[in-house]
N, C-alpha and C. Protein backbone atom coordinates (compact mmCIF):
# COMPACT_ATOMS: atom_id res chain seq x y z
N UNK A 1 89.89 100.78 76.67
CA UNK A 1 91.31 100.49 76.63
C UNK A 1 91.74 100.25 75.20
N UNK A 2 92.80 100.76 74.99
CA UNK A 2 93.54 100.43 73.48
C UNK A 2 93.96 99.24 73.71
N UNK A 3 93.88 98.40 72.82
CA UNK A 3 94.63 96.92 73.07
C UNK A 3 95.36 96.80 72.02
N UNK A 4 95.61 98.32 71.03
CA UNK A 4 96.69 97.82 69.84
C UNK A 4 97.70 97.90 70.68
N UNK A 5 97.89 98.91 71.11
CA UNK A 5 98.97 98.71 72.76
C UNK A 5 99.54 97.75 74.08
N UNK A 6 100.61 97.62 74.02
CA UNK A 6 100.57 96.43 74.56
C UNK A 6 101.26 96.86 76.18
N UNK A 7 100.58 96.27 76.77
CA UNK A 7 100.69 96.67 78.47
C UNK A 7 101.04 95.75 79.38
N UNK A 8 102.16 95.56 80.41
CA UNK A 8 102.16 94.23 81.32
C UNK A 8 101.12 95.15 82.69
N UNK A 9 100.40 94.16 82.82
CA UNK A 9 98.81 94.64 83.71
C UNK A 9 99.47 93.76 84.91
N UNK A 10 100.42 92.58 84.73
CA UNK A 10 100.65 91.75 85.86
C UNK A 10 102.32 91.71 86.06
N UNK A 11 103.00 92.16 86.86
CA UNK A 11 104.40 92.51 87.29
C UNK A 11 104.91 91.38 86.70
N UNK A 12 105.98 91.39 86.26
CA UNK A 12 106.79 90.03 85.80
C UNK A 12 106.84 88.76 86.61
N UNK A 13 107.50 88.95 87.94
CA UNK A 13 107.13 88.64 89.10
C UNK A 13 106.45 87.18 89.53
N UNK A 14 105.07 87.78 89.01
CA UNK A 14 103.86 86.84 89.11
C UNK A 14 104.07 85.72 87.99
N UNK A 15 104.85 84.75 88.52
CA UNK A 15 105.16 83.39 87.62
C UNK A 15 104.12 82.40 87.84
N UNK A 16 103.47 81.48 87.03
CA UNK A 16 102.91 80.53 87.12
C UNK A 16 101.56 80.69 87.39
N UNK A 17 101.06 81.62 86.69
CA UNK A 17 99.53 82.20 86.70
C UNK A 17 98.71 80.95 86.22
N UNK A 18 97.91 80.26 86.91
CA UNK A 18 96.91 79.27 86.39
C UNK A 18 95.85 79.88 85.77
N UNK A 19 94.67 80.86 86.33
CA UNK A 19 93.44 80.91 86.62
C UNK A 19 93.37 82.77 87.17
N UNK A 20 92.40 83.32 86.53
CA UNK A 20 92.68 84.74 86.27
C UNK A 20 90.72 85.42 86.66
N UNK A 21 90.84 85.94 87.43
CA UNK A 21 89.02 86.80 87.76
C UNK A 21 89.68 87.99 87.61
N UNK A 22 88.39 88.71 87.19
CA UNK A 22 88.38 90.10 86.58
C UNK A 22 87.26 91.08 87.68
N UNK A 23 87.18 92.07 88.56
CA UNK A 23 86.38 92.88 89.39
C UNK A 23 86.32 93.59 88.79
N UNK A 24 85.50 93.81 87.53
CA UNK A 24 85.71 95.30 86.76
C UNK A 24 84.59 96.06 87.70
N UNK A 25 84.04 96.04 88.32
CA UNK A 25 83.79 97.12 89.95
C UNK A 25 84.78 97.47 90.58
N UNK A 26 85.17 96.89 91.25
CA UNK A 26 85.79 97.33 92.11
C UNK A 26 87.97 97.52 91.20
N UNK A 27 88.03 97.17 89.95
CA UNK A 27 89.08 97.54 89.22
C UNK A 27 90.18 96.60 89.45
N UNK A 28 89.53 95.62 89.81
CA UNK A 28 91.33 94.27 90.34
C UNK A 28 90.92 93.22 89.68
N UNK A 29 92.37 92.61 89.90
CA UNK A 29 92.50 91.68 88.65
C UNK A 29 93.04 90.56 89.94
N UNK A 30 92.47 89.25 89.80
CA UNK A 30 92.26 88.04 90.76
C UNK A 30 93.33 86.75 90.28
N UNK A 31 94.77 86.26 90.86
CA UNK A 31 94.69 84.86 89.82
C UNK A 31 95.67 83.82 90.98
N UNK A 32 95.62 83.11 90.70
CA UNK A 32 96.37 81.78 91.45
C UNK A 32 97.24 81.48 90.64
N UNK A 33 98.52 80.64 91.02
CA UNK A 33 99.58 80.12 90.59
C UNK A 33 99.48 78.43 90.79
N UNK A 34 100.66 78.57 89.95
CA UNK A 34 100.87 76.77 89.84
C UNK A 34 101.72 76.38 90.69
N UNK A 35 101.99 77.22 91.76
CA UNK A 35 102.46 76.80 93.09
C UNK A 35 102.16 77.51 94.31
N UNK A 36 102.11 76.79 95.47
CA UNK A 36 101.42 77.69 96.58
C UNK A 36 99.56 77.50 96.67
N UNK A 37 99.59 78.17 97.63
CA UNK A 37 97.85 78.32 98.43
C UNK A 37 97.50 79.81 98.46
N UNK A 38 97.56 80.31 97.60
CA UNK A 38 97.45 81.79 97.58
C UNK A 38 96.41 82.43 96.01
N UNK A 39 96.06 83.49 97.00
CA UNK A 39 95.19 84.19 95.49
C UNK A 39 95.85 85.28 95.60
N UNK A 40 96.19 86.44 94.67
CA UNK A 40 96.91 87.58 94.27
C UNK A 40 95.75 88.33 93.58
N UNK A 41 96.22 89.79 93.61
CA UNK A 41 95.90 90.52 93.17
C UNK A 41 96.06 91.81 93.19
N UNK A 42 95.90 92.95 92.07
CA UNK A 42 96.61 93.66 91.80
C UNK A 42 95.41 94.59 91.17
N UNK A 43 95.96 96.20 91.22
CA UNK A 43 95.02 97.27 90.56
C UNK A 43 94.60 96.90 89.01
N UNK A 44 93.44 97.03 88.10
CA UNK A 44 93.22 96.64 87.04
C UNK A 44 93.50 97.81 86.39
N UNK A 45 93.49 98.98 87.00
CA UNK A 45 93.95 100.17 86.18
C UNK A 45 95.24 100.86 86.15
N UNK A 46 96.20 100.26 86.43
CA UNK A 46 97.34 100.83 87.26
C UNK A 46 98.44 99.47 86.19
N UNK A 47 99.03 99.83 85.24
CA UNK A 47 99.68 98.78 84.42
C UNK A 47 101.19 98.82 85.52
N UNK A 48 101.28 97.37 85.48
CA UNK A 48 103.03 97.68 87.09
C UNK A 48 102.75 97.94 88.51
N UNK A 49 101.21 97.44 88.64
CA UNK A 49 101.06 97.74 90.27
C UNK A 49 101.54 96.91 91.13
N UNK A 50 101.53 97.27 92.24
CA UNK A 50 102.26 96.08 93.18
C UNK A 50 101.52 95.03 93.36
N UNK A 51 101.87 93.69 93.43
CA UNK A 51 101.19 92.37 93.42
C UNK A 51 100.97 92.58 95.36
N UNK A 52 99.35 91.96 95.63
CA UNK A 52 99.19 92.06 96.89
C UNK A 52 98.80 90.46 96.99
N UNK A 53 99.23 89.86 98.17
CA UNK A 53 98.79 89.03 98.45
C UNK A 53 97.39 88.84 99.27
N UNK A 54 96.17 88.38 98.22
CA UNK A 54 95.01 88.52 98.69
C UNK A 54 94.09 87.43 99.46
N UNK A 55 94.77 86.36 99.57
CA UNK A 55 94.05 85.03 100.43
C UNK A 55 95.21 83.81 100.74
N UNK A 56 95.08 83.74 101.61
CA UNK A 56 96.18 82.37 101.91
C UNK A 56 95.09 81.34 101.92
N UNK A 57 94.94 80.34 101.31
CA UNK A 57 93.95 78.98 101.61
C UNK A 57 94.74 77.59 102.36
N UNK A 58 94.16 76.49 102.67
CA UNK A 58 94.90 75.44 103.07
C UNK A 58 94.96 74.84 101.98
N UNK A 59 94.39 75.12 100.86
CA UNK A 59 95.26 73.89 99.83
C UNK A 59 95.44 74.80 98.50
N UNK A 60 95.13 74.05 97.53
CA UNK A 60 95.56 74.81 96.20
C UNK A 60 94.57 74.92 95.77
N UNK A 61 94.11 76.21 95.45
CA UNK A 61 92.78 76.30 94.52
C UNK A 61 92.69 75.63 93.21
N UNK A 62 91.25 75.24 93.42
CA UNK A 62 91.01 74.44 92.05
C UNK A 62 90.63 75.83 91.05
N UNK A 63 89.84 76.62 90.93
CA UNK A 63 89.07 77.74 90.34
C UNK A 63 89.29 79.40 91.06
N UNK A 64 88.82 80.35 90.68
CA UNK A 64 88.76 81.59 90.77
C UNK A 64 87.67 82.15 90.05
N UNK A 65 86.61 82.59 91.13
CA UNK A 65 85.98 83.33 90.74
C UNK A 65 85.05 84.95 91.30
N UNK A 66 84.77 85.90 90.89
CA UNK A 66 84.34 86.69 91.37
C UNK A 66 83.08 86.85 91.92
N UNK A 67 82.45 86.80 92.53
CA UNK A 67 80.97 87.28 93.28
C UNK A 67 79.95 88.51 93.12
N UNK A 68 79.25 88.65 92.60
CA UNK A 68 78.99 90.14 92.94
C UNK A 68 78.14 90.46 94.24
């Protein structure tokens, strides 16, 4: 990736990003907000993809992280 280039990878949208995982397998990008019980995520190759809602939890995540 060029990074002299500058790219929004996360829709405007997505306000209050705490905490950010990276699937460079599977190409998605992981993060929680500073409000809500939810994890998001979105194509890592696709700059403007649609934000999907990827986990509802019962409380607020403390961390984010990926597994392999």
């Amino acid at each position: 990736y060029d990074f002299q280039e500058i790219t929004e990878w996360i829709p405007a949208q997505a306000n209050g990003i705490q905490k950010i995982a990276l699937d460079l397998t599977a190409r998605k990008i992981y993060w929680t907000t500073d409000t809500g019980n939810y994890i998001y995520r979105a194509d890592l190759d696709t700059p403007n993809s649609n934000i999907e809602l990827f986990l509802s939890l019962d409380s607020k995540p403390n961390g984010i992280a990926i597994v392999p």
